[in-house]
Protein backbone atom coordinates (compact mmCIF):
# COMPACT_ATOMS: atom_id res chain seq x y z
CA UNK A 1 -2.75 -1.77 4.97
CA UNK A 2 0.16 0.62 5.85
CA UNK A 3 2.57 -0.78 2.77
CA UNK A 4 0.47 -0.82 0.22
CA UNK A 5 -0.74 2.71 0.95
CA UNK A 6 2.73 4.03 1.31
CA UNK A 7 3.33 2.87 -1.61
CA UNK A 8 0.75 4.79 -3.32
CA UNK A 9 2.14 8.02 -2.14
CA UNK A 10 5.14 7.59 -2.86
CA UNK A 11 4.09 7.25 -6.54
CA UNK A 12 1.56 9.99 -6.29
CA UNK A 13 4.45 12.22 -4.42
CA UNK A 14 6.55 12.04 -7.45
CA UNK A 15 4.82 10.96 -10.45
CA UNK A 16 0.93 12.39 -10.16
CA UNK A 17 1.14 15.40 -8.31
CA UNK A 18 1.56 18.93 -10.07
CA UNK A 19 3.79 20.87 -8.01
CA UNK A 20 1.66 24.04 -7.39
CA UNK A 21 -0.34 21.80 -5.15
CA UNK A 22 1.92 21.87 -2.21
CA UNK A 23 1.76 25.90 -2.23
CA UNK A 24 0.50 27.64 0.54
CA UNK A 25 -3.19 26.01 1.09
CA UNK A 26 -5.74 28.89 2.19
CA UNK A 27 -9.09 27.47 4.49
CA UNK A 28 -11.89 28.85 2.86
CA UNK A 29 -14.68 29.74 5.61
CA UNK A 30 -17.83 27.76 4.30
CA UNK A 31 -20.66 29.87 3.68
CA UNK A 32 -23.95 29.12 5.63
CA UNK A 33 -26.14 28.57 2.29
CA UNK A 34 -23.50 25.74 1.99
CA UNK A 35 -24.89 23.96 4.68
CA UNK A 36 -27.23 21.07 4.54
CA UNK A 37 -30.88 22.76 5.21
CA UNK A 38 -31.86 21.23 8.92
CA UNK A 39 -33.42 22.43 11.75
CA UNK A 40 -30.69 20.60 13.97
CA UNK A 41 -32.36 21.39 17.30
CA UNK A 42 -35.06 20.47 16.36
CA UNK A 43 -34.22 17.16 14.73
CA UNK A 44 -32.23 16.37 18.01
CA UNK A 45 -35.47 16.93 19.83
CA UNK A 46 -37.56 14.72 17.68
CA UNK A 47 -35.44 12.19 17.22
CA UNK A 48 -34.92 12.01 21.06
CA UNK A 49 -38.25 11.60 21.51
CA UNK A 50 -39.59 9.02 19.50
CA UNK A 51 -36.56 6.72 19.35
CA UNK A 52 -34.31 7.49 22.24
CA UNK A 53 -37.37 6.92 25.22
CA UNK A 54 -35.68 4.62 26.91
CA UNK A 55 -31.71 5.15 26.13
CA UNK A 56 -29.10 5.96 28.11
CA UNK A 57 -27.45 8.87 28.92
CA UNK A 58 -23.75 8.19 29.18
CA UNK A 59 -23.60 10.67 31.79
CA UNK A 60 -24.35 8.68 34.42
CA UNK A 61 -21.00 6.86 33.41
CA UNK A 62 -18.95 9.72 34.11
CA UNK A 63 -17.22 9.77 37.62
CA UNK A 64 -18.25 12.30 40.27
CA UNK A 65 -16.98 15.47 39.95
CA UNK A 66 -16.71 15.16 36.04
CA UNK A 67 -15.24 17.90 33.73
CA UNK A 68 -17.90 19.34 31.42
CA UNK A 69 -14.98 21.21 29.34
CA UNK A 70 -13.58 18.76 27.33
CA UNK A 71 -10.09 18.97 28.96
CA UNK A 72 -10.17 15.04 30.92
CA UNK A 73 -10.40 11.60 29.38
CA UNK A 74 -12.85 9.68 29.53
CA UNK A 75 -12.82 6.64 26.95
CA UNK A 76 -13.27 4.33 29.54
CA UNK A 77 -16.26 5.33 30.85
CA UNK A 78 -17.85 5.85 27.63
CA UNK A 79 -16.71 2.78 26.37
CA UNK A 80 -18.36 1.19 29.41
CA UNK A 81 -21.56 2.76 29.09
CA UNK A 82 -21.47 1.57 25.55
CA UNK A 83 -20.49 -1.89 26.47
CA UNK A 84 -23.66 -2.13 28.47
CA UNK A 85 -26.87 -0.82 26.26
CA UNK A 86 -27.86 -0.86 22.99
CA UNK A 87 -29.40 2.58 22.71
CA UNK A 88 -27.18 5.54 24.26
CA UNK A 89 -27.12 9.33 24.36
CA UNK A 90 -23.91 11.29 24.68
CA UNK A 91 -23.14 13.95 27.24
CA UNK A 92 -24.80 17.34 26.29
CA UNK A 93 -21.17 18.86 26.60
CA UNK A 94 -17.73 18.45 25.17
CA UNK A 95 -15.83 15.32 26.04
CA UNK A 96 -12.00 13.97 25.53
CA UNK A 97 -11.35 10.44 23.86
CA UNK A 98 -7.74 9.14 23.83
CA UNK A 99 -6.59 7.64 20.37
CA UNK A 100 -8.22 3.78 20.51
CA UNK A 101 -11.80 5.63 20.61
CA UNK A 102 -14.92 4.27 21.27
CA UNK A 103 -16.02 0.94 19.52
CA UNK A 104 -19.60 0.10 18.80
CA UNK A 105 -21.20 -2.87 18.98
CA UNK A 106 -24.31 -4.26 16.38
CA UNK A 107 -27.75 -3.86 16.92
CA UNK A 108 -26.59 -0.01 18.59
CA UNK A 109 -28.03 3.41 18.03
CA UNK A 110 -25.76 6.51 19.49
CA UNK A 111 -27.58 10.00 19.66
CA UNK A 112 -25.10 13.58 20.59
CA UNK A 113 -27.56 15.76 21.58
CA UNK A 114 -27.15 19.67 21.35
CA UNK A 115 -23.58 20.73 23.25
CA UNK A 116 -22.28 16.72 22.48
CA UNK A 117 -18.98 16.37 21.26
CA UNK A 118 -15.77 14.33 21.33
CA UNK A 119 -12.60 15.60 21.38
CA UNK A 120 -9.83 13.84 20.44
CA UNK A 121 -6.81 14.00 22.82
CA UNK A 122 -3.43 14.74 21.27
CA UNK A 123 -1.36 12.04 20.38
CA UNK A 124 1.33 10.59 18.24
CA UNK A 125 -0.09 7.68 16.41
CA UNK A 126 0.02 6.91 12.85
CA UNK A 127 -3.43 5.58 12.44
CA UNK A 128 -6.36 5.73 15.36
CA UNK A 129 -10.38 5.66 14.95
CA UNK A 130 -12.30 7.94 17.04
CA UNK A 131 -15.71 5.38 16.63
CA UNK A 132 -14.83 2.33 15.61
CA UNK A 133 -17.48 0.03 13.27
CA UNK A 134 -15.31 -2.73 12.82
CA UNK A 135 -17.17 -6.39 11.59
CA UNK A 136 -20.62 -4.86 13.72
CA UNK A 137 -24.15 -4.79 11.39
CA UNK A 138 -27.30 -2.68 12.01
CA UNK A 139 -25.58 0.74 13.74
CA UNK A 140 -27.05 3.86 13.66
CA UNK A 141 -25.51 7.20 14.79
CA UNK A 142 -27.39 10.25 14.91
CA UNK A 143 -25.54 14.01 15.07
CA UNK A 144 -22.09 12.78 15.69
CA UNK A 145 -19.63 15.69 16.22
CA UNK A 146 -16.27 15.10 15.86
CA UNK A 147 -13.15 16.95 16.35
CA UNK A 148 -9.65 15.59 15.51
CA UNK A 149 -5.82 16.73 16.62
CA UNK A 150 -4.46 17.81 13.63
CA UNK A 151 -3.96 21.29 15.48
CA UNK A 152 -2.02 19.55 17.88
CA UNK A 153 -1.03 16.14 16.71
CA UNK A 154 2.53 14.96 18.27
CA UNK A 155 4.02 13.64 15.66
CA UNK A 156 4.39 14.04 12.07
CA UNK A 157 4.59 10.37 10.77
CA UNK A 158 1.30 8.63 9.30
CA UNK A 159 -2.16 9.94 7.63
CA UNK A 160 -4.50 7.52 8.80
CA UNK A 161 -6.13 9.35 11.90
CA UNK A 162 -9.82 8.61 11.43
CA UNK A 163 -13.12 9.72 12.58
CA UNK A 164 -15.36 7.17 12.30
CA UNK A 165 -13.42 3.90 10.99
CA UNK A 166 -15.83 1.74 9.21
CA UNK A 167 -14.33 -1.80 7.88
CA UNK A 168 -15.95 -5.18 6.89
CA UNK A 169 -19.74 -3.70 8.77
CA UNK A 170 -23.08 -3.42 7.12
CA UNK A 171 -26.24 -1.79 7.31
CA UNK A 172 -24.97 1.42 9.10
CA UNK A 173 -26.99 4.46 8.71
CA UNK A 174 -24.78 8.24 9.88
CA UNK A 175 -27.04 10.87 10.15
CA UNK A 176 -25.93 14.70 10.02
CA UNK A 177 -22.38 14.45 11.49
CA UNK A 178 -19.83 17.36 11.66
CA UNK A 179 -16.35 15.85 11.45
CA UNK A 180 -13.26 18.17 11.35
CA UNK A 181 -9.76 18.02 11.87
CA UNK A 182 -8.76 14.22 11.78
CA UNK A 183 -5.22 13.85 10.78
CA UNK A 184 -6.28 11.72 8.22
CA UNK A 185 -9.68 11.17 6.96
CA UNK A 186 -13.24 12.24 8.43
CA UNK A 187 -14.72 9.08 7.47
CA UNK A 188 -12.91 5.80 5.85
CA UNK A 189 -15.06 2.85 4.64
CA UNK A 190 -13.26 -0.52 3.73
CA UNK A 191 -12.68 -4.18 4.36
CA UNK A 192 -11.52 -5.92 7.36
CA UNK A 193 -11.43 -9.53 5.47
CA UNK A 194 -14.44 -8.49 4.26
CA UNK A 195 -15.76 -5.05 2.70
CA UNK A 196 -18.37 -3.11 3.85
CA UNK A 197 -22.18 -3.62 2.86
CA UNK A 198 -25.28 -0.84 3.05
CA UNK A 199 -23.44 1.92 4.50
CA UNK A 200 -25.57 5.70 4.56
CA UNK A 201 -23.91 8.38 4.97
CA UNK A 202 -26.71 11.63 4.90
CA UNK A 203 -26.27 15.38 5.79
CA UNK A 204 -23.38 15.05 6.46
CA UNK A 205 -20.45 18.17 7.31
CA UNK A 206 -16.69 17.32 6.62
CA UNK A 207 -14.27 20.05 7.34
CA UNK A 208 -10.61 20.79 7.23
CA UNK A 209 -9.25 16.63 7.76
CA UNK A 210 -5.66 16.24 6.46
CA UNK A 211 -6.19 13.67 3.91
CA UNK A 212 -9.84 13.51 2.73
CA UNK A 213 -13.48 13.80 3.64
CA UNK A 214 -14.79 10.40 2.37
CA UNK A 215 -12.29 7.52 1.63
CA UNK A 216 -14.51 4.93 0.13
CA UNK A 217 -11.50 1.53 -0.35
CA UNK A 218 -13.76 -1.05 -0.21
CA UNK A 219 -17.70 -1.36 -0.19
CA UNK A 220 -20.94 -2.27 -1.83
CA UNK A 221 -24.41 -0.11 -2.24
CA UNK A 222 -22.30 2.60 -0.42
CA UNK A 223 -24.87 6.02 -0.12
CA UNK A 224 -23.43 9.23 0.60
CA UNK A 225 -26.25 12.49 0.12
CA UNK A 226 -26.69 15.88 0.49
CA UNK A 227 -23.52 16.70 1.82
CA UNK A 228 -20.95 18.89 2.00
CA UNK A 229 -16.96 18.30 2.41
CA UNK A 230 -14.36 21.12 2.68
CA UNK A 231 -11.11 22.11 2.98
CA UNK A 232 -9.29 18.68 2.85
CA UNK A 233 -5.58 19.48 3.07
CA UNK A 234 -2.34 18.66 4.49
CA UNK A 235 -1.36 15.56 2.86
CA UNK A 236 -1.97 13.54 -0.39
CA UNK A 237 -4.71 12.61 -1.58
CA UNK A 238 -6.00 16.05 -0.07
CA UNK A 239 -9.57 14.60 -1.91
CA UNK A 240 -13.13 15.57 -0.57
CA UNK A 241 -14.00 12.25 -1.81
CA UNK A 242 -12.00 9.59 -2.68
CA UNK A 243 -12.69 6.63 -4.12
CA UNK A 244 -9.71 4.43 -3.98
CA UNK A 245 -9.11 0.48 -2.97
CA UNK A 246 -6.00 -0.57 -1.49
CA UNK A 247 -6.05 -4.46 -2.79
CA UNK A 248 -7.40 -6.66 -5.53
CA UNK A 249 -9.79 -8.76 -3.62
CA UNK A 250 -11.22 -4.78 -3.03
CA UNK A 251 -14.34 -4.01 -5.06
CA UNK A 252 -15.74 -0.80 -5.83
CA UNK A 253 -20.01 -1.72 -6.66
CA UNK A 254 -23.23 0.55 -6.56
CA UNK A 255 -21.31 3.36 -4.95
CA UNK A 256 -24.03 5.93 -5.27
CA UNK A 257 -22.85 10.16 -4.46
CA UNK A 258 -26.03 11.96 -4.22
CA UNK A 259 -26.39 15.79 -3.83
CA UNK A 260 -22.69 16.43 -2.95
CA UNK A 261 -21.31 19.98 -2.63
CA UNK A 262 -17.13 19.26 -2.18
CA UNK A 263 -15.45 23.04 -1.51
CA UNK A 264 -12.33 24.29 -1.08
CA UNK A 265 -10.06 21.28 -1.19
CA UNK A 266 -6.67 21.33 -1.76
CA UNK A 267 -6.37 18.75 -5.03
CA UNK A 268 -9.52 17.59 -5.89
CA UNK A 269 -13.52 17.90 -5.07
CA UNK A 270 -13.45 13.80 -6.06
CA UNK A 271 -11.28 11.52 -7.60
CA UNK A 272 -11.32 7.81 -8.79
CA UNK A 273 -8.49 6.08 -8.60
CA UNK A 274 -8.98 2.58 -8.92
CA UNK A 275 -5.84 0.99 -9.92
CA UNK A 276 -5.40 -1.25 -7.35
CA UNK A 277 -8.50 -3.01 -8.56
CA UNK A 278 -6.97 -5.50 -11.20
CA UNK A 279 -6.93 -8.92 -10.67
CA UNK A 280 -9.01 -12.40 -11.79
CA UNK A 281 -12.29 -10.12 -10.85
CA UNK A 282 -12.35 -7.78 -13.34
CA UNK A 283 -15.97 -6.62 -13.51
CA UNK A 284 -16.11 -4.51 -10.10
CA UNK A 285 -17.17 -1.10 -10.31
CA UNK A 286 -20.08 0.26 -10.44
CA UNK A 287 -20.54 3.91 -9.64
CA UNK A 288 -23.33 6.64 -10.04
CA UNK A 289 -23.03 10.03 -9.18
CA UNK A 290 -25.91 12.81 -9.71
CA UNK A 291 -25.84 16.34 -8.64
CA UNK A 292 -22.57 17.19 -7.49
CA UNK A 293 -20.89 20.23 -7.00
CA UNK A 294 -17.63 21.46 -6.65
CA UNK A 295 -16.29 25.11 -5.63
CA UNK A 296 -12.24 26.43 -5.64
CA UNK A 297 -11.01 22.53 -5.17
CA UNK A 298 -7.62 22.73 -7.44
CA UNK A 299 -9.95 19.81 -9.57
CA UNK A 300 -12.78 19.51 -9.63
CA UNK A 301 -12.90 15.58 -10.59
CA UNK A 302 -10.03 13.78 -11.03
CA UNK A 303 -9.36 10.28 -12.88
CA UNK A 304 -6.57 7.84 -12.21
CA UNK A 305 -8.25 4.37 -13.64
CA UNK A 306 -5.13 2.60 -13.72
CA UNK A 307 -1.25 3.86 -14.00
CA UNK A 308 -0.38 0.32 -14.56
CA UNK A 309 0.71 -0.66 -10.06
CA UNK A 310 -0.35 -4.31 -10.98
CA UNK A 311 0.44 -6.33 -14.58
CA UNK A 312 -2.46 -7.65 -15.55
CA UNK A 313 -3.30 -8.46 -18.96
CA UNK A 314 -7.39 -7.54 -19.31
CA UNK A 315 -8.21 -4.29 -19.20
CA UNK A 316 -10.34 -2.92 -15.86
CA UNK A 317 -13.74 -3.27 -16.72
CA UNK A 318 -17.41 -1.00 -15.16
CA UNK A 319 -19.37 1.20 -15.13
CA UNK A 320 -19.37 5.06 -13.91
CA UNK A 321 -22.26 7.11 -14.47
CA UNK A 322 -22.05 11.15 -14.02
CA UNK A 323 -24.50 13.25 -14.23
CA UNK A 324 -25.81 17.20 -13.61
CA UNK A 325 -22.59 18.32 -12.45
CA UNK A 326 -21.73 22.24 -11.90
CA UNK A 327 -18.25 22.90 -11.65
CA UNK A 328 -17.15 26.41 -10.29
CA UNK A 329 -13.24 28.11 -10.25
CA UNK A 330 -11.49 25.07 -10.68
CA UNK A 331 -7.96 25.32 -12.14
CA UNK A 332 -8.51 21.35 -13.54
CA UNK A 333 -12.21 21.03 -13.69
CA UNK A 334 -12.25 17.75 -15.21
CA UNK A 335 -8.88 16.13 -15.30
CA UNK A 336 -7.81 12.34 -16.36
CA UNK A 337 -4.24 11.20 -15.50
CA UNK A 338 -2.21 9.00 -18.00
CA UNK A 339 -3.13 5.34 -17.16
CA UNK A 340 -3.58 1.78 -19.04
CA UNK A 341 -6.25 1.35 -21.59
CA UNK A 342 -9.41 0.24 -19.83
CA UNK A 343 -12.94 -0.78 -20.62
CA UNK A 344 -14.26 0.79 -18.33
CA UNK A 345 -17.99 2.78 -19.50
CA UNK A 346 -18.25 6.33 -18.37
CA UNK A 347 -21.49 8.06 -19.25
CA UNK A 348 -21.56 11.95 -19.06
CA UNK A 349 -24.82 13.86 -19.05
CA UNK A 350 -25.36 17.54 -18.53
CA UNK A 351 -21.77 18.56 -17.03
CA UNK A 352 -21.41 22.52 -16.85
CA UNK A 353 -17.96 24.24 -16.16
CA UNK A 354 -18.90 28.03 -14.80
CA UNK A 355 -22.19 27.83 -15.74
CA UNK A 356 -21.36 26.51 -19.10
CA UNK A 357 -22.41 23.08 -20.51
CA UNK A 358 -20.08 21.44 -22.20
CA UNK A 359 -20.92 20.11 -25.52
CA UNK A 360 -21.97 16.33 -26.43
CA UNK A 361 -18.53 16.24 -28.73
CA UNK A 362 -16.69 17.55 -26.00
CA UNK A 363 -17.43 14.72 -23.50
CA UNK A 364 -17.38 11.77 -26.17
CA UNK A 365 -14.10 12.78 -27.04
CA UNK A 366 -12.98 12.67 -23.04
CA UNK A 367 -14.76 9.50 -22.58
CA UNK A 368 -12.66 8.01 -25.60
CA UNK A 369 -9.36 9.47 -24.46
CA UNK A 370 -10.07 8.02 -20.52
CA UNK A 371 -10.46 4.76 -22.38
CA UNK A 372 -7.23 5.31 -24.12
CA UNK A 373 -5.36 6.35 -21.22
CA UNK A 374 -4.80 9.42 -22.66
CA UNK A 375 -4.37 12.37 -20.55
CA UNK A 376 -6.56 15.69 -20.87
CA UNK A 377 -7.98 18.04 -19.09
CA UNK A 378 -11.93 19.50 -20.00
CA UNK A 379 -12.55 23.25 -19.40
């Protein structure tokens, strides 16, 4: 996993990147009518009620005399409560995690309640998880709040700090997490032999990771909607979401972005990049995205289809469907990179820059040029 990413930065380093990206990145505070419209206390409470009855409260794992200030580590316990029952509730205050985090098992369903939240305990590592879903089916988690070590990470090596980890697992359902600060990406989904099947992600509130938001490598009928990703900056991609395999065997099918708002992140709001795709499986994407918005990212969306990493002879072929997109104080709005000729079918359908809709001619011609390889950039 590590070689053939570094790879791709390497190449992105040099070759991709316009310089003005590694200027001085400014967080942008996100303002509340940003936020996904929830009564969260209340949704705890109901929630609770009708499907958490009879779970357990990790609490009771804790040792006596237990910190409630976030400032001792307690994976161990955790883990162990987790271990032992299928339905659990976290601690109604902060807790610390060390860097191998907490691994859930199928058939689970995790609840945070008001005050829960894990904190991730500074370390050095290259990559960690702080919840695992590694070849587990039929996991639900329910107000997850996350918060990496970016602030205080101990090295500077690596970009693959991640808060929840998701490879080769299906039918997993994330409901309404906050996730902020991972030194790499808030939440990665990809294969582990095997890619990832029926993953939901809804509601969901990604701030300030290093890398990006959403990393989506490796997955089929993937669902992320109505939320919101920010401030995604430190190192490359710097994408709220990125959709991006790492192999050939990879596939990239009914990825589905519903209701996104990206904001404030330091290259793009979301960016295809499907290069490492090729191989004897040509036929492999299939993405639709409807409603999105992006605000301030440096692009808005951003298309590498293929720069030509692997030698195949047939172009990459799919389909990508966008539609009702607003696009707000981007300096690249819409931007395609120089690549390979592709048949790959891109369908644009009511795409405004600034509250202006860009013409029928307009987007044909961009279409035609992305099939080309041709680089442009639509204002």
């Amino acid at each position: 996993m590590k070689s053939s990413i570094n790879y791709k930065i390497i190449f992105f380093l040099f070759i991709v990147l316009p310089f003005n990206i590694f200027a001085q990145f400014l967080y942008k505070k996100i303002d509340e009518w940003l936020l996904p419209a929830i009564d969260k206390k209340a949704e705890i409470r109901k929630v609770r009620s009708s499907l958490f009855i009879k779970a357990k409260d990790l609490t009771d794992y804790l040792p006596k005399n237990f910190s409630k200030k976030g400032d001792v580590n307690y994976t161990k316990y955790l883990q162990k409560g987790i271990d032992n029952n299928k339905k659990i509730i976290l601690p109604d205050f902060p807790v610390m995690i060390d860097f191998g985090g907490l691994r859930l098992s199928s058939n689970s369903e995790v609840l945070f309640q008001e005050n829960s939240k894990l904190l991730l305990q500074p370390n050095s590592e290259e990559l960690y998880g702080m919840i695992y879903m590694e070849g587990v089916e039929n996991v639900k988690v329910y107000f997850a709040n996350l918060v990496g070590d970016r602030d205080r990470h101990q090295g500077d090596k690596g970009e693959w700090g991640m808060g929840f980890f998701i490879r080769n697992s299906k039918n997993i359902k994330i409901y309404n997490p906050i996730i902020s600060k991972m030194w790499g990406d808030g939440i990665y989904i990809g294969n582990l032999n095997n890619p990832s099947e029926k993953i939901e992600i809804n509601f969901a509130v990604i701030d300030n990771n290093r890398r990006n938001g959403i990393s989506i490598v490796a997955g089929e009928n993937i669902f992320v909607k109505n939320s919101l990703i920010a401030n995604t900056n430190g190192t490359i991609p710097q994408s709220g979401i990125d959709i991006e395999p790492n192999k050939p065997d990879d596939f990239i099918k009914n990825i589905f972005l519903e209701n996104i708002i990206t904001y404030n992140n330091a290259d793009s709001g979301l960016i295809f990049a499907l290069d490492n795709l090729q191989g004897n499986k040509l036929d492999r994407v299939k993405i639709d995205i409807n409603r999105f918005k992006d605000y301030y990212s440096n692009k808005g969306i951003d298309f590498y289809v293929d720069r030509g990493y692997n030698k195949f002879l047939e172009p990459l072929k799919g389909a990508i469907s966008i539609r009702n997109i607003q696009l707000f104080n981007n300096k690249f709005p819409i931007r395609n990179s120089y690549s390979t000729k592709s048949n790959i079918q891109i369908g644009f359908q009511n795409i405004n820059i600034n509250n202006k809709k860009i013409n029928t001619n307009n987007l044909d011609t961009f279409v035609q040029k992305i099939k080309n390889g041709e680089e442009q950039i639509l204002k």
